[in-house]
N, C-alpha and C. Protein backbone atom coordinates (compact mmCIF):
# COMPACT_ATOMS: atom_id res chain seq x y z
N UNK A 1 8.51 -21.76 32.16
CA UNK A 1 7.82 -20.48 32.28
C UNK A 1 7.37 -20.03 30.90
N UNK A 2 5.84 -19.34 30.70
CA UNK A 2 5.59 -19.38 29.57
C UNK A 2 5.49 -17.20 29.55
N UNK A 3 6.14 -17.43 28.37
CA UNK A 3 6.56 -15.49 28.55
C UNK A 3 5.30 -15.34 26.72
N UNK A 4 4.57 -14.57 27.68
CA UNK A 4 3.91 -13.93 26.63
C UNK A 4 4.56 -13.58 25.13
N UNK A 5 3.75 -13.70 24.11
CA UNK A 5 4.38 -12.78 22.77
C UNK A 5 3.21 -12.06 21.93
N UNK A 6 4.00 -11.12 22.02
CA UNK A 6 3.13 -9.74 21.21
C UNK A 6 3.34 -9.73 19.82
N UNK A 7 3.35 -11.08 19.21
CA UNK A 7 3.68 -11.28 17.86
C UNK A 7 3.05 -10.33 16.66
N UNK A 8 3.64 -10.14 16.39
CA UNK A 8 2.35 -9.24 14.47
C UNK A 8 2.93 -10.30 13.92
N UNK A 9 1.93 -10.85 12.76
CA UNK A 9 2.14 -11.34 11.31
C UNK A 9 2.55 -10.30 10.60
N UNK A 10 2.67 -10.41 9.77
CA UNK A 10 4.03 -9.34 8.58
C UNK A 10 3.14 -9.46 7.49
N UNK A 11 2.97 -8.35 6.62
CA UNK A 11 2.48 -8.88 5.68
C UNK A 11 3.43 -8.67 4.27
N UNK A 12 3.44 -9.29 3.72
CA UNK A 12 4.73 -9.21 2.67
C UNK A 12 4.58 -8.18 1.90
N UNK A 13 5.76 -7.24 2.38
CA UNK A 13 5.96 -6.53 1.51
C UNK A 13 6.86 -6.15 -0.10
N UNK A 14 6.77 -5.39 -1.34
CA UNK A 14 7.32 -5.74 -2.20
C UNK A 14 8.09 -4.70 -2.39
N UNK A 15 8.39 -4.06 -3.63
CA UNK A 15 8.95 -2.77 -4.41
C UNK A 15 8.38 -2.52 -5.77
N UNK A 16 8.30 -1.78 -6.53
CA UNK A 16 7.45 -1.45 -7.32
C UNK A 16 8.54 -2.26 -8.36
N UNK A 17 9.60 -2.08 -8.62
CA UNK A 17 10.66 -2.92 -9.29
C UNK A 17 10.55 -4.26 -9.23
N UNK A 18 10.20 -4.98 -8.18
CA UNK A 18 9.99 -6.49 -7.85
C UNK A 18 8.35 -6.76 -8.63
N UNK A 19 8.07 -5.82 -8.49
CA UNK A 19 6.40 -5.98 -8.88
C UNK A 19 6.50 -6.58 -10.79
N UNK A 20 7.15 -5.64 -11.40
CA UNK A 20 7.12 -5.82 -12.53
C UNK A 20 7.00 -7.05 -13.04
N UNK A 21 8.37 -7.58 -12.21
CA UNK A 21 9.03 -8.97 -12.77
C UNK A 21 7.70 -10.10 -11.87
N UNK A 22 7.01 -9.92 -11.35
CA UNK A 22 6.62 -10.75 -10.14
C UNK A 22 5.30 -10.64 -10.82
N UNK A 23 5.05 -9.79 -11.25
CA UNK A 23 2.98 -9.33 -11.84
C UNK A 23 3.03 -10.47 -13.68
N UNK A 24 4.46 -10.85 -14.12
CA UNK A 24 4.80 -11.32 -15.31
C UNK A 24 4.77 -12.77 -15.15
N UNK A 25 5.30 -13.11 -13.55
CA UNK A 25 5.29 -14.64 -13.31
C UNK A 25 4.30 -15.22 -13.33
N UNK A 26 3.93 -14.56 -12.07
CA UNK A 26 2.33 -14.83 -11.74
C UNK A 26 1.74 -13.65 -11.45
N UNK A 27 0.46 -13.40 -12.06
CA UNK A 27 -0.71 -11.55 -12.04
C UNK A 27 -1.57 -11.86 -11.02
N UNK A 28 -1.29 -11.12 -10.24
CA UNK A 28 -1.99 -10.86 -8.80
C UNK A 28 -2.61 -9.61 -8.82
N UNK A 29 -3.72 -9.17 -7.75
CA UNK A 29 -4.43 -7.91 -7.81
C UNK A 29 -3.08 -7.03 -6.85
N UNK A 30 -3.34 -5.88 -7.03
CA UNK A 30 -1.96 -4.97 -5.77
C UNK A 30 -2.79 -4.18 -4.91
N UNK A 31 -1.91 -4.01 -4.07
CA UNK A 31 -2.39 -3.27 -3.29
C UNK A 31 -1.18 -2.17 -2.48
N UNK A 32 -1.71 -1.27 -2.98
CA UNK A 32 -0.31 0.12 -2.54
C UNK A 32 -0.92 1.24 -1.34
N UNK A 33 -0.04 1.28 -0.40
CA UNK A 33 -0.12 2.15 1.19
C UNK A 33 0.45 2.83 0.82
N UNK A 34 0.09 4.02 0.55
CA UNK A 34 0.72 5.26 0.81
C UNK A 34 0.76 6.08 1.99
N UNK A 35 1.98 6.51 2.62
CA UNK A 35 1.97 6.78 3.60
C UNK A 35 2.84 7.57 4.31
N UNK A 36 2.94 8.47 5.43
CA UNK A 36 4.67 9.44 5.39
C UNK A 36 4.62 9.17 7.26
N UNK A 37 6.27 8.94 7.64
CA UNK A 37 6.51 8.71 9.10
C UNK A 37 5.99 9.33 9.74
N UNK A 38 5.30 10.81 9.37
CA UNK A 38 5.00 11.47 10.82
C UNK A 38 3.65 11.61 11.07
N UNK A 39 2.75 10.53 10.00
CA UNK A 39 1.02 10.08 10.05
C UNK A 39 0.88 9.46 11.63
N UNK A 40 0.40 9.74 12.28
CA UNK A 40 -0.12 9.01 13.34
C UNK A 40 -1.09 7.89 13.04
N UNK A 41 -1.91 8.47 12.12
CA UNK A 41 -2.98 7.65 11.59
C UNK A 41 -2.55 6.19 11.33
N UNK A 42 -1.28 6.66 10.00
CA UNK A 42 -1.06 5.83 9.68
C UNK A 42 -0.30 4.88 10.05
N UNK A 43 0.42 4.92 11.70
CA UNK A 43 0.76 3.96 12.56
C UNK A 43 0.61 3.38 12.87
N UNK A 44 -1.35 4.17 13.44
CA UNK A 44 -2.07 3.54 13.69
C UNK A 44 -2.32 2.06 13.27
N UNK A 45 -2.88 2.45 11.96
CA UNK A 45 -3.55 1.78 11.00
C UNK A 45 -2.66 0.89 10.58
N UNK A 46 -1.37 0.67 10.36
CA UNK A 46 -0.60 -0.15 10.14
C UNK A 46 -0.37 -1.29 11.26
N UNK A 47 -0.26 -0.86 12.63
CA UNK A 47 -0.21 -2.29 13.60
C UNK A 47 -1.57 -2.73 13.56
N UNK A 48 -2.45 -1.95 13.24
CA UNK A 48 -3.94 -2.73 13.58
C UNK A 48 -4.36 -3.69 12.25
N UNK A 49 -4.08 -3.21 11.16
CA UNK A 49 -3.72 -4.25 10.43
C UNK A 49 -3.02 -5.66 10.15
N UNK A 50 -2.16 -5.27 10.57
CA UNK A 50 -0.69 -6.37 11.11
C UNK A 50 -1.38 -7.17 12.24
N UNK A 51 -1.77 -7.03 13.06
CA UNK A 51 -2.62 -7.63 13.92
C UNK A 51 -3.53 -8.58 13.40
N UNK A 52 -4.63 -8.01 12.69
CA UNK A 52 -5.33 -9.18 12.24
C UNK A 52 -4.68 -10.45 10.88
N UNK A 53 -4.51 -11.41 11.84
CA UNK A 53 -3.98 -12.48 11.42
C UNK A 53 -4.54 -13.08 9.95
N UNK A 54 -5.96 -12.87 9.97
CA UNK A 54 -7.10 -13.45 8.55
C UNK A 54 -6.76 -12.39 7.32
N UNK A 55 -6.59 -11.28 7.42
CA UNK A 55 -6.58 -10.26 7.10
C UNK A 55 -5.01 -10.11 6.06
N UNK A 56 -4.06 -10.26 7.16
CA UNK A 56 -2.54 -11.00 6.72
C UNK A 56 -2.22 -11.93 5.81
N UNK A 57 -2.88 -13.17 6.43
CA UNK A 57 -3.34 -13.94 5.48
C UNK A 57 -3.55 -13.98 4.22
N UNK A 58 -4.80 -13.28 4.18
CA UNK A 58 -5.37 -12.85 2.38
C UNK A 58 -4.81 -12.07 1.87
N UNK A 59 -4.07 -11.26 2.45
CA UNK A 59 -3.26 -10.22 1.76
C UNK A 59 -2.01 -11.02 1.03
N UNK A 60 -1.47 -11.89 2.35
CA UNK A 60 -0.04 -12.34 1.75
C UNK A 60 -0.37 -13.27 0.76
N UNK A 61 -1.16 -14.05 0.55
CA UNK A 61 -1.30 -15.45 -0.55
C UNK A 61 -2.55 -14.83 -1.72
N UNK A 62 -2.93 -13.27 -1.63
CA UNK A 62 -3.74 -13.15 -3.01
C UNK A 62 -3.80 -12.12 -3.61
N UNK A 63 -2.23 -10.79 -2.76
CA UNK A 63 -2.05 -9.78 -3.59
C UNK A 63 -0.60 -9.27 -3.39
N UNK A 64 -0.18 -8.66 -3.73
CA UNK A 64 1.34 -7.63 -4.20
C UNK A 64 1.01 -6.65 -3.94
N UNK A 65 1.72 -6.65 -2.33
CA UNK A 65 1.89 -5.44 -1.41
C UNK A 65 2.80 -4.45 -1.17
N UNK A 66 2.35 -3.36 -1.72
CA UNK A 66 3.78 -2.35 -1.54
C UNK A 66 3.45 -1.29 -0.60
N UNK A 67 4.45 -1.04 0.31
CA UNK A 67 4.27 -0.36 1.04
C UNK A 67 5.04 1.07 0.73
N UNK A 68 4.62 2.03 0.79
CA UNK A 68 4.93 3.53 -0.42
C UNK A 68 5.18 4.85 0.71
N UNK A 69 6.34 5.13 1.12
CA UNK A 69 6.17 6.35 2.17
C UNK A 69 6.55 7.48 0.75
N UNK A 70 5.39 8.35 1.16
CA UNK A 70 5.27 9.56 -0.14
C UNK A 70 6.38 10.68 0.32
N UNK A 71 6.75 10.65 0.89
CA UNK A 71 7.69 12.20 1.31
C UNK A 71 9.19 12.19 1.25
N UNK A 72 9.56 10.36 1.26
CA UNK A 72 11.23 9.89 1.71
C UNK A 72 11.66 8.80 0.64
N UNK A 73 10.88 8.77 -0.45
CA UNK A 73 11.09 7.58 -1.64
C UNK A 73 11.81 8.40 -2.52
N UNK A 74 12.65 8.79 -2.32
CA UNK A 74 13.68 9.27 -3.60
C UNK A 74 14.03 8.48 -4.88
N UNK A 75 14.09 7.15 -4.75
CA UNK A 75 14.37 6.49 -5.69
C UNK A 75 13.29 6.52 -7.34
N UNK A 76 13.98 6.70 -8.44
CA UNK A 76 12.92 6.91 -9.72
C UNK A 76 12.51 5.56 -9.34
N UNK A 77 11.13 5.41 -9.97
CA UNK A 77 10.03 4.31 -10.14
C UNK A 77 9.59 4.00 -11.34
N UNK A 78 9.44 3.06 -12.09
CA UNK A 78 8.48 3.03 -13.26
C UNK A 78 7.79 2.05 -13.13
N UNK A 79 6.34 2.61 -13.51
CA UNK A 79 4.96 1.91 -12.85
C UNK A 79 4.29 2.07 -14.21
N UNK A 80 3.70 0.84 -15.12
CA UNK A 80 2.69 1.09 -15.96
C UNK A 80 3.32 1.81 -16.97
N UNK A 81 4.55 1.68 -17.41
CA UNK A 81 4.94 1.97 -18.85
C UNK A 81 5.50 3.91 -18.43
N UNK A 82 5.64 4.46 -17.14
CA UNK A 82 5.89 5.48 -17.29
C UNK A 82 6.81 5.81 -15.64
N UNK A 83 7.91 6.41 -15.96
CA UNK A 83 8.97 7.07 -14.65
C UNK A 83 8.37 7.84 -14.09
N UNK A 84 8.78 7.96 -12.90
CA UNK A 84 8.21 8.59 -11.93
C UNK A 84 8.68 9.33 -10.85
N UNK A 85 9.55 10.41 -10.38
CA UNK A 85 10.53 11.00 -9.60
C UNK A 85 10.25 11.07 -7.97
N UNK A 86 11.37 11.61 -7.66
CA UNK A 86 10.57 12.55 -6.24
C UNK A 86 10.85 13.96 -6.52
N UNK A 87 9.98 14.74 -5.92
CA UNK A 87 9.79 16.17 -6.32
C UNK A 87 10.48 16.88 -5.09
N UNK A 88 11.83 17.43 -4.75
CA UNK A 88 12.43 17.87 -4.03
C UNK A 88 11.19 19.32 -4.06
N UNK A 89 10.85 20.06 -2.41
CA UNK A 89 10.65 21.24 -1.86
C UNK A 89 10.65 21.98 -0.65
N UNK A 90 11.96 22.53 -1.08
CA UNK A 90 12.62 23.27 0.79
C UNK A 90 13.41 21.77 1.25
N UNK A 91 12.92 21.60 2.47
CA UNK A 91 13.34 20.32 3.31
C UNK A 91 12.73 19.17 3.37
N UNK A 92 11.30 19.33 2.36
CA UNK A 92 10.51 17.92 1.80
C UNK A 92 10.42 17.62 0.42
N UNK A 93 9.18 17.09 0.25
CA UNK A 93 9.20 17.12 -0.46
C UNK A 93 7.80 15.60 -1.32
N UNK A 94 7.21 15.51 -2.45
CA UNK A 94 6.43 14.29 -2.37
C UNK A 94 7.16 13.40 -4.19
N UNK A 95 6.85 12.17 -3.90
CA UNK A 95 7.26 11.43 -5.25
C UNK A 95 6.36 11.89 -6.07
N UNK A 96 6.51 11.60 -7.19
CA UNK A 96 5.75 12.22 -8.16
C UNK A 96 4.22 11.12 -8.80
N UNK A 97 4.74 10.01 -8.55
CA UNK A 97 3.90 8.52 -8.28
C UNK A 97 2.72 8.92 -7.08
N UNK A 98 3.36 9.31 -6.24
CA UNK A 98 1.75 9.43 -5.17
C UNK A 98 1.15 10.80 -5.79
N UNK A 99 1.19 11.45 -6.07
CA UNK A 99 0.32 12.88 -7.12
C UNK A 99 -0.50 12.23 -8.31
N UNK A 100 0.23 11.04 -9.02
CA UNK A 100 -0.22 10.27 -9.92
C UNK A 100 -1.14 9.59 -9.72
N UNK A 101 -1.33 8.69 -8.79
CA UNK A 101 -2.10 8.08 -8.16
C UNK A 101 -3.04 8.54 -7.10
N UNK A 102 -3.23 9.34 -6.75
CA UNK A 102 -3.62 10.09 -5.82
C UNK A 102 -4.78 10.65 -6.38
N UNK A 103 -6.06 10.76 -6.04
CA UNK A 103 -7.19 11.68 -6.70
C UNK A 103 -7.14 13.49 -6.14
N UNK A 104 -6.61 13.19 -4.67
CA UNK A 104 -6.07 15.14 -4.35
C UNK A 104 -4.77 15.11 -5.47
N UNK A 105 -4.68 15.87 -6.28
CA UNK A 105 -2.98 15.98 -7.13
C UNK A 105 -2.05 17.31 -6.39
N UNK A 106 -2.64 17.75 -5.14
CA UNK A 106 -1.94 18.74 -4.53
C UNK A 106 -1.22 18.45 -3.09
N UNK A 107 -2.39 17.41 -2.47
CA UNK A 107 -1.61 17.31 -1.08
C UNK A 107 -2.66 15.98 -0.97
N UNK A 108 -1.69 14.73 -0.87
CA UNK A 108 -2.70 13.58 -0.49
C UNK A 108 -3.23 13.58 1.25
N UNK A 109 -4.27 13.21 1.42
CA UNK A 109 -4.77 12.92 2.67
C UNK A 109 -4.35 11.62 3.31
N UNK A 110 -3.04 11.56 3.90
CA UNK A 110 -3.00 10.45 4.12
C UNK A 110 -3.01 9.23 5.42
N UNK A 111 -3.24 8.17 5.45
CA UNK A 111 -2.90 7.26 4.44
C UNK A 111 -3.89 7.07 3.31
N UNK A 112 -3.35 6.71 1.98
CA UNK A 112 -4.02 6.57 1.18
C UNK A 112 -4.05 4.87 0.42
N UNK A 113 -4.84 4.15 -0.17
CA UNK A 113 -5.13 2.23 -0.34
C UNK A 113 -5.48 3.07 -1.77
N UNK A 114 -4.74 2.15 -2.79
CA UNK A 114 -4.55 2.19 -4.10
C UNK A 114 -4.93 0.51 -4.42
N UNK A 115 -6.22 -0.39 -4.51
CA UNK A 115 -6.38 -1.35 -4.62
C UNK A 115 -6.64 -1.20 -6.61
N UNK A 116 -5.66 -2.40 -7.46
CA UNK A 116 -5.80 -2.65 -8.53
C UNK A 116 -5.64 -3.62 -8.91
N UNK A 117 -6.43 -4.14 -10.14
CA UNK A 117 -7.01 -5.56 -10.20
C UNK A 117 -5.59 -6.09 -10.68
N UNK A 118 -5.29 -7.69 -11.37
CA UNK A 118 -4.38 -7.99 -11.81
C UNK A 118 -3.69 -7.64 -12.88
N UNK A 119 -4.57 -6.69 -13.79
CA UNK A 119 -4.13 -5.68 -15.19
C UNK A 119 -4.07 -4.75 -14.69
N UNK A 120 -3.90 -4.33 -13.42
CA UNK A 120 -3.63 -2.85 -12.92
C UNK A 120 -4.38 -1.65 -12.97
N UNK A 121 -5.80 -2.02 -13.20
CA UNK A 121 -6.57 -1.50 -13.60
C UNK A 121 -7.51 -0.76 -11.70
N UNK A 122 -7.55 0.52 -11.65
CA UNK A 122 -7.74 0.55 -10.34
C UNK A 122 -9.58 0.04 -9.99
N UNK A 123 -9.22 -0.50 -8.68
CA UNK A 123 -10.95 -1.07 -8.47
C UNK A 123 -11.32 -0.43 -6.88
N UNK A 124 -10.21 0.43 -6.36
CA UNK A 124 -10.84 0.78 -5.00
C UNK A 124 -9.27 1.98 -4.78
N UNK A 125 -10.04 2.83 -4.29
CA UNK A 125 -9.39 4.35 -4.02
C UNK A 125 -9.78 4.78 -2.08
N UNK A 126 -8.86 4.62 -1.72
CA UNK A 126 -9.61 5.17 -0.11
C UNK A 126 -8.30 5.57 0.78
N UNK A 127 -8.77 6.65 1.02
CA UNK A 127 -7.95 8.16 1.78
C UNK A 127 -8.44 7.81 3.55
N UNK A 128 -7.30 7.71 4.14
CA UNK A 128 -7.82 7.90 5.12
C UNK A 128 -8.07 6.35 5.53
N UNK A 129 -8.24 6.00 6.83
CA UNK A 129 -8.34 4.85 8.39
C UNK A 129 -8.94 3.99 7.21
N UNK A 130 -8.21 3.01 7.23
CA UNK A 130 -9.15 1.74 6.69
C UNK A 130 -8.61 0.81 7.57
N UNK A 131 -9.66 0.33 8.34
CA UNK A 131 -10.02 -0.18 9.33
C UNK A 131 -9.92 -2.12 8.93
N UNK A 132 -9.07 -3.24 9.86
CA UNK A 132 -9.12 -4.49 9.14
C UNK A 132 -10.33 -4.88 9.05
N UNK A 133 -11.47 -5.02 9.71
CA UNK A 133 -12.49 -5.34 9.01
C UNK A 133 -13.27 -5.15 8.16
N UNK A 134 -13.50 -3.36 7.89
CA UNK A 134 -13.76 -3.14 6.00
C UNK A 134 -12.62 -3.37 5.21
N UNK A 135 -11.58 -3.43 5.48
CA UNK A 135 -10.74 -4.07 4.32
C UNK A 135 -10.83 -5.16 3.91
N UNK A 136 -11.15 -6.08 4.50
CA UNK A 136 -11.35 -7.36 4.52
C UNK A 136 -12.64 -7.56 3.97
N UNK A 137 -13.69 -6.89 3.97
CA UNK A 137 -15.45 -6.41 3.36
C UNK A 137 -14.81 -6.28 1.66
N UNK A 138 -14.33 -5.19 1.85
CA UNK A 138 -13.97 -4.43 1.24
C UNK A 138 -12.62 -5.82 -0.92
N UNK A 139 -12.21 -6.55 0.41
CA UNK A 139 -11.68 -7.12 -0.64
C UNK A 139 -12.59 -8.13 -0.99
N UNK A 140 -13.32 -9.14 -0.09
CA UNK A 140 -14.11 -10.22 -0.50
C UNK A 140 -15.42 -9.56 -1.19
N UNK A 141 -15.54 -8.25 -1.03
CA UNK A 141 -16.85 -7.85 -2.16
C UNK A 141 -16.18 -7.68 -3.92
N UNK A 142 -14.73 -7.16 -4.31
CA UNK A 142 -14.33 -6.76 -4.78
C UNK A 142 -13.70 -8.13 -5.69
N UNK A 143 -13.09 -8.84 -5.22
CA UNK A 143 -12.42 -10.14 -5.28
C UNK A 143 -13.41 -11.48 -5.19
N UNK A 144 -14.15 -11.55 -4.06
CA UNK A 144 -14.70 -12.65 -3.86
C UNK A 144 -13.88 -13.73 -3.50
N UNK A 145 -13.39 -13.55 -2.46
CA UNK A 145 -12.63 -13.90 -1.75
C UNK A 145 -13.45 -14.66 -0.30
């Protein structure tokens, strides 16, 4: 009997700590999701991603993927020669890394794609549904891929 599977590919995810040591071995372009549990969007947008298999693919074998929830990352970070907190307020609260990165510095729109080249240098900023097939546009225009 053959039983269906609703498989996702995975796409590898890292830590900004793993990154350091990992961008020194071998320099890959990154790519950072910012994102908080109670985004619908960004639920969305995360299985529909995961889904496309080509997409997975290029992600896992030609960049350093971190996946970033902005509201529940308590842990300090240092990214690019500088620390980075979470900013406790009331019963939330945001890291201090997504304000940094972020072009709103008050309230990100999220999800937010932090694409930067292999010197970390940023080459693509986008707030909001990114959809697997402009991402995929989106990296082979950028990359050439």
């Amino acid at each position: 009997m053959l039983v269906p599977c609703f498989c996702l590919s995975q796409m590898k995810t890292g830590t900004f700590s793993d990154l350091e040591i990992r961008q020194k071995e071998n320099p890959k372009p990154i790519i950072i999701h910012i994102y908080t549990d109670w985004c619908s969007v960004c639920r969305i947008e995360s299985f529909n991603l995961n889904k496309d298999k080509d997409l997975v693919k290029t992600i896992n074998e030609n960049f350093y993927f971190i996946r970033f929830e902005a509201e529940k990352t308590k842990d300090k970070i240092n990214f690019q020669g500088q620390e980075f907190k979470y900013l406790p307020n009331g019963n939330s609260g945001i890291h201090e890394l997504v304000l940094a990165l972020s072009k709103n510095k008050t309230q990100p729109a999220y999800p937010v794609w932090i694409i930067l080249d292999k010197n970390q240098n940023l080459v693509e900023y986008h707030e909001g549904l990114f959809k697997p097939e402009d991402m995929k546009k989106k990296l082979k225009e950028i990359f050439s891929l």
